[in-house]
Protein backbone atom coordinates (compact mmCIF):
# COMPACT_ATOMS: atom_id res chain seq x y z
CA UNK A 1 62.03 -16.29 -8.30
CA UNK A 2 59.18 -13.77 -8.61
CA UNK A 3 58.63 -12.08 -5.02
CA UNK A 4 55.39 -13.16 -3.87
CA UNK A 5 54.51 -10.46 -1.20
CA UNK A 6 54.42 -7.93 -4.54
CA UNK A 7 55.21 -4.32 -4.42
CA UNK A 8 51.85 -3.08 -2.55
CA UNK A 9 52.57 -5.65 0.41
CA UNK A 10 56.06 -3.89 0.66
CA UNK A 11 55.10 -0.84 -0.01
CA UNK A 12 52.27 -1.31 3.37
CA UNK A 13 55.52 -2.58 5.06
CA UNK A 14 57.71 -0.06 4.61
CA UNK A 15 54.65 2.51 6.32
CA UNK A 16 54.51 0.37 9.08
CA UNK A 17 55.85 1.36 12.48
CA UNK A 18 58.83 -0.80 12.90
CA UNK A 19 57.49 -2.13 16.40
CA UNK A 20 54.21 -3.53 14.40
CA UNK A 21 55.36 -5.21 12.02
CA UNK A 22 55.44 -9.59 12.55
CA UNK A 23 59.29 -9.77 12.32
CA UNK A 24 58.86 -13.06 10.22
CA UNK A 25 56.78 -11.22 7.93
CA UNK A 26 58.74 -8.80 7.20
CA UNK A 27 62.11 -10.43 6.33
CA UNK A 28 60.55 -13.13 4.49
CA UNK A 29 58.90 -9.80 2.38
CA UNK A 30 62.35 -7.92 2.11
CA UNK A 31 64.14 -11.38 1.42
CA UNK A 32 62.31 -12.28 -1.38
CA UNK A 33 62.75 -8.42 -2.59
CA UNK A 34 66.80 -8.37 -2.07
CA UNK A 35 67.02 -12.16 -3.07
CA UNK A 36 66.60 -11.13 -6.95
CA UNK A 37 68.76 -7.75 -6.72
CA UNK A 38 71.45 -9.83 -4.95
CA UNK A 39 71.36 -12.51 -7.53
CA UNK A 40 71.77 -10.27 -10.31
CA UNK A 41 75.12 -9.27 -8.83
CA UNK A 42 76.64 -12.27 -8.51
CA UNK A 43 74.97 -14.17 -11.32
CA UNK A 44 78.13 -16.17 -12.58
CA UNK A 45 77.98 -17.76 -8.86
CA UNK A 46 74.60 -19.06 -8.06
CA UNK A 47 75.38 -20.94 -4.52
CA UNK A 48 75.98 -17.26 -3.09
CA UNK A 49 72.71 -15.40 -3.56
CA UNK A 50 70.70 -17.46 -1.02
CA UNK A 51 73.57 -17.42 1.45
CA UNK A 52 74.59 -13.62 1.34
CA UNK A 53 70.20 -13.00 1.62
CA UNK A 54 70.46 -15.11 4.69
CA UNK A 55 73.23 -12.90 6.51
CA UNK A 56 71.64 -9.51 5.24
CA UNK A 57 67.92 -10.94 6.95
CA UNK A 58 70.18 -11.02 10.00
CA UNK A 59 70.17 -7.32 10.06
CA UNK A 60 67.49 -5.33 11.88
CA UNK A 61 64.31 -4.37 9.95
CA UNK A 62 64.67 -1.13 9.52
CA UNK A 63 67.72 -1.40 7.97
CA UNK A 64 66.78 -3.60 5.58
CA UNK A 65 63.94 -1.54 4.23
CA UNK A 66 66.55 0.48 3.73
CA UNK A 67 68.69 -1.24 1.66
CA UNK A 68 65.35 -1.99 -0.12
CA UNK A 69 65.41 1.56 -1.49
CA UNK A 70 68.91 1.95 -1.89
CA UNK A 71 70.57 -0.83 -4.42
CA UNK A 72 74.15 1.11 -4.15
CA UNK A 73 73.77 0.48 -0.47
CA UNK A 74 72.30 -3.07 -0.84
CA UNK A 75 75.61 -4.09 -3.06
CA UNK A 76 77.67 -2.63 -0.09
CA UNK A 77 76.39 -4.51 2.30
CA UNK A 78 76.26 -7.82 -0.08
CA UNK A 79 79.72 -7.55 -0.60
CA UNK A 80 80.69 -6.72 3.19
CA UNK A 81 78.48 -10.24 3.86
CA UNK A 82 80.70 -11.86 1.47
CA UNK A 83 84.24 -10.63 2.73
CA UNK A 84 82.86 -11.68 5.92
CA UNK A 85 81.75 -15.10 4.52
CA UNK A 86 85.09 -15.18 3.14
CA UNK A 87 87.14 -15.23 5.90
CA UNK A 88 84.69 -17.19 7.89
CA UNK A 89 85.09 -20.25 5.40
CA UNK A 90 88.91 -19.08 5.44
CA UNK A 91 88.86 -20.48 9.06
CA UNK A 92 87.40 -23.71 9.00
């Protein structure tokens, strides 16, 4: 999936003060960013992308942006959120 906020609509975002920005907004803008970068690193497993997105969105906004402009840092996080998710389904 092709992000449909597009780089200038991000790149607006990430200029924003934090405490304007529509919180909705914004995540659904980074999430369809991170979604693709995610995806690409765990391509062989295609249920995990949308799941590890949703746990990363859970973050607070300025974070995410970011993780938006660091993709070592992004990969970090994605695999913290799936050790987590990990032991969470390790419980049930």
């Amino acid at each position: 999936p092709r992000p449909q906020g597009g780089a200038n609509e991000l790149e607006d975002l990430a200029k924003m003060p934090i405490g304007d920005l529509d919180p909705l907004r914004a995540r659904q803008l980074i999430g369809e960013h991170i979604f693709p970068r995610i995806q690409s690193l765990y391509a062989d497993q295609p249920n995990i992308p949308g799941k590890l997105t949703g746990m990363l969105l859970e973050m607070e906004i300025a974070e995410l942006l970011h993780l938006l402009e660091d993709k070592d840092m992004l990969a970090e996080r994605a695999r913290d959120a799936r050790r987590v998710r990990g032991r969470d389904r390790g419980h049930r």
